[in-house]
Protein backbone atom coordinates (compact mmCIF):
# COMPACT_ATOMS: atom_id res chain seq x y z
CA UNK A 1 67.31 74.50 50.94
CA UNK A 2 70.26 72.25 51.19
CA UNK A 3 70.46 70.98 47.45
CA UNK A 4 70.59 74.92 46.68
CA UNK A 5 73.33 75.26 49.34
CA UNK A 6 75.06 72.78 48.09
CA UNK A 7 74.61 74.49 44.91
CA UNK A 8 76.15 77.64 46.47
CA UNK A 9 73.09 79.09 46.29
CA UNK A 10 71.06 80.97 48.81
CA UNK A 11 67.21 82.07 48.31
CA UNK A 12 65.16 82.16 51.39
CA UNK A 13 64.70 79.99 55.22
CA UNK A 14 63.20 76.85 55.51
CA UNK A 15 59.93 78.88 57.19
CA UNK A 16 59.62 81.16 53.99
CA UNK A 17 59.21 78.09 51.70
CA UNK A 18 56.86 76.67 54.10
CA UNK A 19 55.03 79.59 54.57
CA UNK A 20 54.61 79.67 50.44
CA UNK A 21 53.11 76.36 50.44
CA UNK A 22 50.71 77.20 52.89
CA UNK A 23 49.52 79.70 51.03
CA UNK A 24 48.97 77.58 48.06
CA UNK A 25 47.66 74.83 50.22
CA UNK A 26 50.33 72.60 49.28
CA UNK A 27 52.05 71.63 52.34
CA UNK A 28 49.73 68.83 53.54
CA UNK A 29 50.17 65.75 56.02
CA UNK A 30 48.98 62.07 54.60
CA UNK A 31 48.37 59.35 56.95
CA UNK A 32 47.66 58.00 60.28
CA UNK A 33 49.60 56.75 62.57
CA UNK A 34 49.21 53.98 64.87
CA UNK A 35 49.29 53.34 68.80
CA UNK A 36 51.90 50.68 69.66
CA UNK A 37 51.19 48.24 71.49
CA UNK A 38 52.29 47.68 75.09
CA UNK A 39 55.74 45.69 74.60
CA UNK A 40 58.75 46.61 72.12
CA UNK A 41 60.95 44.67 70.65
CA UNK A 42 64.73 45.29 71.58
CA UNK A 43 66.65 48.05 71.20
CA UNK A 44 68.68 48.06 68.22
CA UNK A 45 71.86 50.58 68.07
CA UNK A 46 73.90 51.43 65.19
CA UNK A 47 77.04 53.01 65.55
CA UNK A 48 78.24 52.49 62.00
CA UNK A 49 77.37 50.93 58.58
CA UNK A 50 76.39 47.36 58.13
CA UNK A 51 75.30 47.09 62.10
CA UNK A 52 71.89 47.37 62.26
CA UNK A 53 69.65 46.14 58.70
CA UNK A 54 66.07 46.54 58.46
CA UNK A 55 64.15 44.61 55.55
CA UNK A 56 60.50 44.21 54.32
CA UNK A 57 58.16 43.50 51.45
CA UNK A 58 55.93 45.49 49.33
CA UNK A 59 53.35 44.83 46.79
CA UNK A 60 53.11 46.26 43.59
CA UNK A 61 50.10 46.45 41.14
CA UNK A 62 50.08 44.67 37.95
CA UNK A 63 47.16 44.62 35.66
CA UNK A 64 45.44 41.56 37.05
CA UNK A 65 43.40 42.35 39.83
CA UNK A 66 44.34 40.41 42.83
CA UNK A 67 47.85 39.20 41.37
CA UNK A 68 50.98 41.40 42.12
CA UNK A 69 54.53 41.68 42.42
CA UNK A 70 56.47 41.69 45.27
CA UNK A 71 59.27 44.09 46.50
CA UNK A 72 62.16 43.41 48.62
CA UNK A 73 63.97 46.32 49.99
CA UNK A 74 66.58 46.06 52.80
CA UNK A 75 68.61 49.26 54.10
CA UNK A 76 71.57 49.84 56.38
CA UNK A 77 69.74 51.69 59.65
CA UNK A 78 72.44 53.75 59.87
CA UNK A 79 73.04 55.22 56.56
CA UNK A 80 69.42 54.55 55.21
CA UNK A 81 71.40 53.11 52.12
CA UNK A 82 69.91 50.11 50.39
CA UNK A 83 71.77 47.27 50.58
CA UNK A 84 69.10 45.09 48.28
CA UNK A 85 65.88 45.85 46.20
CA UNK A 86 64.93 42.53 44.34
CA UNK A 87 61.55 42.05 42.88
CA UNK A 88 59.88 39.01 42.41
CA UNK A 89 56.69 37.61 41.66
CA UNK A 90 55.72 35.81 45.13
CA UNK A 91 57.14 36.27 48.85
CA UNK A 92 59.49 33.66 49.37
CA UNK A 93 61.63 32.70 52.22
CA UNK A 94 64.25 31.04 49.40
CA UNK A 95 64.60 34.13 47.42
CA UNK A 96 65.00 36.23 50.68
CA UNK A 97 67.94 34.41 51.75
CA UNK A 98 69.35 34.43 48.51
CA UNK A 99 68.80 37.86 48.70
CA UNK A 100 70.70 38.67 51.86
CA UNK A 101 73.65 35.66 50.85
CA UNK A 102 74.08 38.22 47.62
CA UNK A 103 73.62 41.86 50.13
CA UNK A 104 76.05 40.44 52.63
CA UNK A 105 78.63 39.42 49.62
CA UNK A 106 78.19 43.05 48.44
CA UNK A 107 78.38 45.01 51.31
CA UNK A 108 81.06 42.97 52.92
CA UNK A 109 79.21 42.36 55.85
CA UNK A 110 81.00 39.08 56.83
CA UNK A 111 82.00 38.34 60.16
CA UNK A 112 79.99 41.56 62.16
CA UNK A 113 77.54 41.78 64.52
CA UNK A 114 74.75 42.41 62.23
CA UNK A 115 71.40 42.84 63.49
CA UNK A 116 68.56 42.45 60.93
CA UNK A 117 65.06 43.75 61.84
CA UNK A 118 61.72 42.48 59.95
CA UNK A 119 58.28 41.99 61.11
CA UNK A 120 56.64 38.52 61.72
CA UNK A 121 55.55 37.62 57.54
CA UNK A 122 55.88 34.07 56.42
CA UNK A 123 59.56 34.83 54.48
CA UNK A 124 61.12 36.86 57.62
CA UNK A 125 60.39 33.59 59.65
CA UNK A 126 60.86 30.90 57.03
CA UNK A 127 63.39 27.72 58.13
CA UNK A 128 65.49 28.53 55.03
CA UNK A 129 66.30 32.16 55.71
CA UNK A 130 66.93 31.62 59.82
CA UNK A 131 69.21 28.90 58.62
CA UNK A 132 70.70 31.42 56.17
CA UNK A 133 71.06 33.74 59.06
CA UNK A 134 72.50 31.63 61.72
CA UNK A 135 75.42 30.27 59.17
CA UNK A 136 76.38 34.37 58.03
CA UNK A 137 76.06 35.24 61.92
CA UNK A 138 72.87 37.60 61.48
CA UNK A 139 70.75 38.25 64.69
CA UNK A 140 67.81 38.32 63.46
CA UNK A 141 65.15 41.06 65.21
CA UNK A 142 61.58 41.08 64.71
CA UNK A 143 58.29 43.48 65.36
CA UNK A 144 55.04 42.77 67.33
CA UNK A 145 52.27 41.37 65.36
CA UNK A 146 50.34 43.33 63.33
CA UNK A 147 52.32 46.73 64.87
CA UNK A 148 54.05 48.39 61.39
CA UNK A 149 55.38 51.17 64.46
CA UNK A 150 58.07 48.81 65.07
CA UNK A 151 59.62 49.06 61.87
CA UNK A 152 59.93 52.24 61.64
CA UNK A 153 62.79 52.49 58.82
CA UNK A 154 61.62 49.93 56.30
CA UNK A 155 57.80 52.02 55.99
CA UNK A 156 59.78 55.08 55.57
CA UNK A 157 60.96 53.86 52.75
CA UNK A 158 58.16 52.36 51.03
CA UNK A 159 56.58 55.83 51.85
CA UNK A 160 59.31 57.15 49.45
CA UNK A 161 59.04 54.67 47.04
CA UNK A 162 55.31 55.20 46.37
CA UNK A 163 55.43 58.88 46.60
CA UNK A 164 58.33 59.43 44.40
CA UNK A 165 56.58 61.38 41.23
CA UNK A 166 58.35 59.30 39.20
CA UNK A 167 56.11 56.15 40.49
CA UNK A 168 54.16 54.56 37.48
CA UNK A 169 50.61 55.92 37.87
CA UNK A 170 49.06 52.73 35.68
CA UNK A 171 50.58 48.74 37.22
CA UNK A 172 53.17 47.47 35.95
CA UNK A 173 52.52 44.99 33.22
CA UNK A 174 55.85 42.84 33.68
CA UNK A 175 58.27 41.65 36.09
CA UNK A 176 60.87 43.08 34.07
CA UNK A 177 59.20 46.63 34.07
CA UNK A 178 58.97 46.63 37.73
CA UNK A 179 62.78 45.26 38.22
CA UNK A 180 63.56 48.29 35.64
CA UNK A 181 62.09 50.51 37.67
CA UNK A 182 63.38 49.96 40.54
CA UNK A 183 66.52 50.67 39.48
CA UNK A 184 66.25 53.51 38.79
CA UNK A 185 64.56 54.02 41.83
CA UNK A 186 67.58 53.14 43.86
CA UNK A 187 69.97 54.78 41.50
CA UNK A 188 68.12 58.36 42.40
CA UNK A 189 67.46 57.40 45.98
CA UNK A 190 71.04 56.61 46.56
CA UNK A 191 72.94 59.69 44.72
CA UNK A 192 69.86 62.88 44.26
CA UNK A 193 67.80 61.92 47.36
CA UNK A 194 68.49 63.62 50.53
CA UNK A 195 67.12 62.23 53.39
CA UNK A 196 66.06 64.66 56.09
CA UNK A 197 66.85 62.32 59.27
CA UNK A 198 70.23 62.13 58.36
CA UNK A 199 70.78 66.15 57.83
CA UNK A 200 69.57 66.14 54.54
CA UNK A 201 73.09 64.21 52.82
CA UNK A 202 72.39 61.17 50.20
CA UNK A 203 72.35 58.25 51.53
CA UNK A 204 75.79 57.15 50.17
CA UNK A 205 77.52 60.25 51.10
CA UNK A 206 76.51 59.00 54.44
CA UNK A 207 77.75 55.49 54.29
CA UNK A 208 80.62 56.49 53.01
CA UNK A 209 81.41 58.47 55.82
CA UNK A 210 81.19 61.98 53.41
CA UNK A 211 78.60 63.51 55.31
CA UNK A 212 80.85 65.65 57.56
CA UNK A 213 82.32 67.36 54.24
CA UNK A 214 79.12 68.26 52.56
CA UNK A 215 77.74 69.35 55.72
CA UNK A 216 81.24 71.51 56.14
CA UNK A 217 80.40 72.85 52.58
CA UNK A 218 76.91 73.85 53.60
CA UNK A 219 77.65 75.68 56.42
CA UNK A 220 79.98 77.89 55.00
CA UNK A 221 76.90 78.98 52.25
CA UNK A 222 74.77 79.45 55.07
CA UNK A 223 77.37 81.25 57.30
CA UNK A 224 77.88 83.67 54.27
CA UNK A 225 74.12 84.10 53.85
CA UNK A 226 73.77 85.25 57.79
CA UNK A 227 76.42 87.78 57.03
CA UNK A 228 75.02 89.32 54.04
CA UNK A 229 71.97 89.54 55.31
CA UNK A 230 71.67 88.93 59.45
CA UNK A 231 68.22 90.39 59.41
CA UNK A 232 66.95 87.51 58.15
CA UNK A 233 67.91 85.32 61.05
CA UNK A 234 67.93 87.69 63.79
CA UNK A 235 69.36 86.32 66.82
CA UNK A 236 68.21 82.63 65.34
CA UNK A 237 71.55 80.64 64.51
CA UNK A 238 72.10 79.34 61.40
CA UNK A 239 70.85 75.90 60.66
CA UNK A 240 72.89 72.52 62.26
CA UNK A 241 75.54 71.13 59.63
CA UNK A 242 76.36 68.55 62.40
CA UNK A 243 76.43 64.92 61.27
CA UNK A 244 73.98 62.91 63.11
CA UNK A 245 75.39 60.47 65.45
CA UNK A 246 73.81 57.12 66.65
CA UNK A 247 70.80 56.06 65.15
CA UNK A 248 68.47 53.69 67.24
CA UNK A 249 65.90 51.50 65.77
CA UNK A 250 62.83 50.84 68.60
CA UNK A 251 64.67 53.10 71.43
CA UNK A 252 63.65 52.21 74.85
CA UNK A 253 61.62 54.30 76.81
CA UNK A 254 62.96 55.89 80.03
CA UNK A 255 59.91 56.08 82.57
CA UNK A 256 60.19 58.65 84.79
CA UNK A 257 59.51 58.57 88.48
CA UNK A 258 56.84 60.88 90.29
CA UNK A 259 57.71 62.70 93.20
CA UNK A 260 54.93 60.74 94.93
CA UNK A 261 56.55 57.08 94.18
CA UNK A 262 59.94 58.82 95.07
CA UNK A 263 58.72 59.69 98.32
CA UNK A 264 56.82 56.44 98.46
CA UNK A 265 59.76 55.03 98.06
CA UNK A 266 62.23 56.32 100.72
């Protein structure tokens, strides 16, 4: 729907296509998720670009059974852009803070309050890289044990990498096939993808703060569409073309008083 809007085209809602794949039994849910655990890490607000990172690492098959490669992806909470995909062929605490030395460089990320979020794996806790991170100023954030919940943003994306149709179907039989790859990989993710939790905008249009006009753009097809046809929509408005606002990785939970402790408590 809003790669066709953006296209200035119009064809049906959002429920009509979903109703379509239900029909054809195509619109399917994969995965469990899992309970958290009783205590969350801190809450981490981002406001902006290059405020809030969140990192991980990934295997990927090769041929060998047993024996993979490994890769690194870190994005910008915010504006789900990558800011480094590196692949390599062991986790490393040395090539991770080369990694973010190199990501900070790029993304001119000197000198903020960054936060960087991981969970608890031998390179997210190595000496070198908290050494790395205390001299570029990085807080560094971490999950609970064993509780892939608290890193919510980095799965997401491995979820994307993996089911991208383009992902190989056979390993990958070098290092430099799987660097390849990933490429080209971030060059889609980065300027075709558009990723629903940020009101379906590419990643870059959101870091670069061009959101708001292709949102602007969007609404105007949809606006038009209402008109032509308002029995469509009904009373129903026409779909938000707002830019998201602050994005929170591991929100705090408000806990709400009863009645009874309220009256307990006066």
């Amino acid at each position: 729907m809003p790669k066709l809007a953006d296209e200035g085209r119009y064809i049906a809602s959002e429920s009509t296509f979903y109703r379509l794949l239900r029909e054809q039994s195509l619109q399917n849910h994969r995965g469990r998720a899992r309970a958290p655990s009783s205590r969350a890490p801190s809450e981490c607000r981002a406001t902006g670009p290059n405020q809030v990172w969140s990192w991980d690492i990934t295997y990927l098959r090769t041929p060998v059974a047993g024996c993979f490669l490994y890769l690194y992806l870190a994005l910008d909470v915010w504006s789900r852009k990558i800011v480094a995909a590196e692949v390599h062929d062991r986790e490393d605490t040395e090539l991770a803070s080369q990694m973010f030395e190199s990501a900070v460089e790029r993304e001119r990320a000197e000198g903020v309050d960054l936060v960087v979020h991981s969970d608890n794996g031998s390179p997210m806790k190595g000496a070198t890289l908290k050494a790395t991170f205390e001299r570029l100023g990085i807080l560094a954030s971490y999950s609970r044990p064993r509780v892939s919940d608290d890193n919510p943003f980095s799965e997401a994306l491995f979820r994307t990498v993996k089911y991208w149709p383009q992902y190989p179907k056979k390993p990958f039989q070098c290092l430099s096939e799987a660097r390849a790859w990933t490429q080209r990989f971030v060059r889609w993710y980065h300027h075709e993808h558009l990723h629903s939790s940020i009101g379906f905008v590419s990643p870059l249009d959101r870091h670069t703060f061009n959101d708001a006009a292709v949102l602007s753009r969007r609404k105007t097809v949809y606006a038009a569409a209402k008109q032509r046809h308002p029995a469509r929509w009904g009373s129903r408005p026409i779909r938000s073309c707002t830019p998201i606002g602050d994005v929170i990785l591991n929100p705090a939970k408000v806990k709400r008083i009863s009645s009874t402790n309220m009256d307990a408590a006066a």
